[in-house]
C-alpha atoms as a PDB file:
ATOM      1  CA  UNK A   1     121.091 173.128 107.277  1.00  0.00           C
ATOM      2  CA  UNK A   2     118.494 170.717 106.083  1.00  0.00           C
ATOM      3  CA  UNK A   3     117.818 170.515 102.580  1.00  0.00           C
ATOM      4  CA  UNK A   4     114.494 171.585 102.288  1.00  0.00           C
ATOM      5  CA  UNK A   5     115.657 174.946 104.249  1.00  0.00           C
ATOM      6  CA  UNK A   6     118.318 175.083 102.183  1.00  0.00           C
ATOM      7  CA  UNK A   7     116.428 174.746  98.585  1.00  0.00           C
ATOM      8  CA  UNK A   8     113.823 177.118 100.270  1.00  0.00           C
ATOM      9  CA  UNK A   9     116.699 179.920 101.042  1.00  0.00           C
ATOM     10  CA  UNK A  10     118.326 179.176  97.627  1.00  0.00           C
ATOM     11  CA  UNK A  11     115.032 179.798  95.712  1.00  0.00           C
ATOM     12  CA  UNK A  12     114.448 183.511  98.025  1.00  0.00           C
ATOM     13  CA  UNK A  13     117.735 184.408  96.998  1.00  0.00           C
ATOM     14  CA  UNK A  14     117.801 182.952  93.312  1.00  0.00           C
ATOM     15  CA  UNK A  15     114.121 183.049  92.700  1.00  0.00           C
ATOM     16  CA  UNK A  16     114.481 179.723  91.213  1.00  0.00           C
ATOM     17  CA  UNK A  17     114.665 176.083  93.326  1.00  0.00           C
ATOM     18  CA  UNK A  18     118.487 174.628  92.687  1.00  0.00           C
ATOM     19  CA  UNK A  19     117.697 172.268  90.053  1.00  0.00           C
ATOM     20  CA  UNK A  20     116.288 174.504  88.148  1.00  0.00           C
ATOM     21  CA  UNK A  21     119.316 177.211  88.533  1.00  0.00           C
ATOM     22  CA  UNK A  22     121.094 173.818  87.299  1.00  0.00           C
ATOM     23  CA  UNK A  23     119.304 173.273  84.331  1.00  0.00           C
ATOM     24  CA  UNK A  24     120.177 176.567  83.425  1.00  0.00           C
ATOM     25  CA  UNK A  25     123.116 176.822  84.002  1.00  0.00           C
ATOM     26  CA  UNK A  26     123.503 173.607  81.798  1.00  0.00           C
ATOM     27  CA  UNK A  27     121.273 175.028  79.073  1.00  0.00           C
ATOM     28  CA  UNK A  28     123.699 178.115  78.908  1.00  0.00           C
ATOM     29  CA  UNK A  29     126.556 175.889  78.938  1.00  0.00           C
ATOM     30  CA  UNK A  30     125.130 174.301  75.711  1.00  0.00           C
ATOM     31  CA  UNK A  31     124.433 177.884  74.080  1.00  0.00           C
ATOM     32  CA  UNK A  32     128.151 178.757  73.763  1.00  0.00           C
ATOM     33  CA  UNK A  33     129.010 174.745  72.872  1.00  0.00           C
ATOM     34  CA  UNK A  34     126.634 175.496  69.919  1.00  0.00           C
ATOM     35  CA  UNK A  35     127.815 179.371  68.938  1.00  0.00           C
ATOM     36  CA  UNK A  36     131.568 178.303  68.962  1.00  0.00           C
ATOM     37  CA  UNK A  37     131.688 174.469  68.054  1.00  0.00           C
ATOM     38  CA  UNK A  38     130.356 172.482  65.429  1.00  0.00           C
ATOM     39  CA  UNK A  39     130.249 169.347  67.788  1.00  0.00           C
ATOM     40  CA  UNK A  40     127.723 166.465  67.442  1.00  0.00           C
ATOM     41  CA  UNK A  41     124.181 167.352  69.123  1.00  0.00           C
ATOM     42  CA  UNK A  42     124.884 164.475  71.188  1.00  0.00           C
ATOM     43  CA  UNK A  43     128.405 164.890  72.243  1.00  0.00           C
ATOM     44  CA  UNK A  44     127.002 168.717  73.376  1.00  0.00           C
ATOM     45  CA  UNK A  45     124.617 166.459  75.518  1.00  0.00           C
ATOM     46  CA  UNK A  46     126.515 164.430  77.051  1.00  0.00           C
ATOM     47  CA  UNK A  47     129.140 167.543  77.936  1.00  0.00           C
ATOM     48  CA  UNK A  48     126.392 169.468  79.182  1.00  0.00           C
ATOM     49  CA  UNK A  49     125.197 166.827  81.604  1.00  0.00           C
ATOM     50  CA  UNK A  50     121.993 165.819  80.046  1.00  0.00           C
ATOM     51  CA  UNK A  51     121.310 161.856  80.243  1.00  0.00           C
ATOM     52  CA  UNK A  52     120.842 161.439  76.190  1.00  0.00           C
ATOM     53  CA  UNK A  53     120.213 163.829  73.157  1.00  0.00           C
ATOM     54  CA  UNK A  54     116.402 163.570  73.500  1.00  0.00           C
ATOM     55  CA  UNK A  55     116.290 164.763  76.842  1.00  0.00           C
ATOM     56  CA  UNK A  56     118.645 167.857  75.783  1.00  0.00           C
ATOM     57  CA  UNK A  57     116.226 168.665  73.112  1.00  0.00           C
ATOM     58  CA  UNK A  58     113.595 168.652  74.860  1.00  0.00           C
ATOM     59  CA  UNK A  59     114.560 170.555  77.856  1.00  0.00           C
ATOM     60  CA  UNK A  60     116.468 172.316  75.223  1.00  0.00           C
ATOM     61  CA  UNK A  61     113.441 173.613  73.361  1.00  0.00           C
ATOM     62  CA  UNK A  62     110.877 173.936  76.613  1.00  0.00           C
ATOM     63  CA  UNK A  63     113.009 176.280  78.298  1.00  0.00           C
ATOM     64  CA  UNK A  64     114.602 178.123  74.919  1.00  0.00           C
ATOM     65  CA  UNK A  65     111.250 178.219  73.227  1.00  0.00           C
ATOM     66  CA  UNK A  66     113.129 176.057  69.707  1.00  0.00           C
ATOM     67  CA  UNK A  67     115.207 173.452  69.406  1.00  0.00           C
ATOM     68  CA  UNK A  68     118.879 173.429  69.595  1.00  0.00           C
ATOM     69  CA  UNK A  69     119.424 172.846  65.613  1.00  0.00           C
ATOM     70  CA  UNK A  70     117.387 176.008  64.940  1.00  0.00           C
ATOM     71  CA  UNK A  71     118.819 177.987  67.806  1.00  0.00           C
ATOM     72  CA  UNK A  72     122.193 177.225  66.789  1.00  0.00           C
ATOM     73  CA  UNK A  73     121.342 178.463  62.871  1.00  0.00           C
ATOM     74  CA  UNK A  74     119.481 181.257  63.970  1.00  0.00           C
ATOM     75  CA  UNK A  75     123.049 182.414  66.397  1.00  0.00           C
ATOM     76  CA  UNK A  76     125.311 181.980  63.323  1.00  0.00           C
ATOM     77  CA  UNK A  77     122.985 183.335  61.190  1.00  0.00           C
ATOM     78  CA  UNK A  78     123.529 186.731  63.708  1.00  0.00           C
ATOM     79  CA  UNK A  79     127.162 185.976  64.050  1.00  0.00           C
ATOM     80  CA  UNK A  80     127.590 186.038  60.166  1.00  0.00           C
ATOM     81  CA  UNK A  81     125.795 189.356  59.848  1.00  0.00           C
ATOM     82  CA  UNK A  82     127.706 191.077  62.311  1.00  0.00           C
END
């Protein structure tokens, strides 16, 4: 299977082209690394696959709508009041 068929059949069945399903799934990763640790902003980077902090912060906010130091309040804010 070439590649472009292949990115093409992923993105029919996923609705969204494999590096973006990727960037998800690394954004998710990074969700629960901020709920249940208190790790560096950095080292949650650099676990999560992103190439530095600034690049995790920005992808970070453009596809969460904030950034991960307010997203990560806001989440233990909820956890605290549940």
């Amino acid at each position: 299977m070439s590649r472009s068929h292949f990115s093409r059949a992923f993105k029919k069945t996923t609705g969204m082209s494999p590096q973006e399903w990727a960037l998800d799934v690394r954004i998710r990763k990074a969700q629960e690394c901020l709920k249940a640790d208190h790790l560096p902003l950095a080292q949650i980077s650099q676990e999560c696959g992103f190439a530095d902090q600034s690049h995790f912060s920005r992808m970070f906010s453009k596809l969460v709508g904030v950034t991960p130091k307010r997203w990560q309040r806001l989440n233990s804010n909820k956890a605290q009041l549940g």
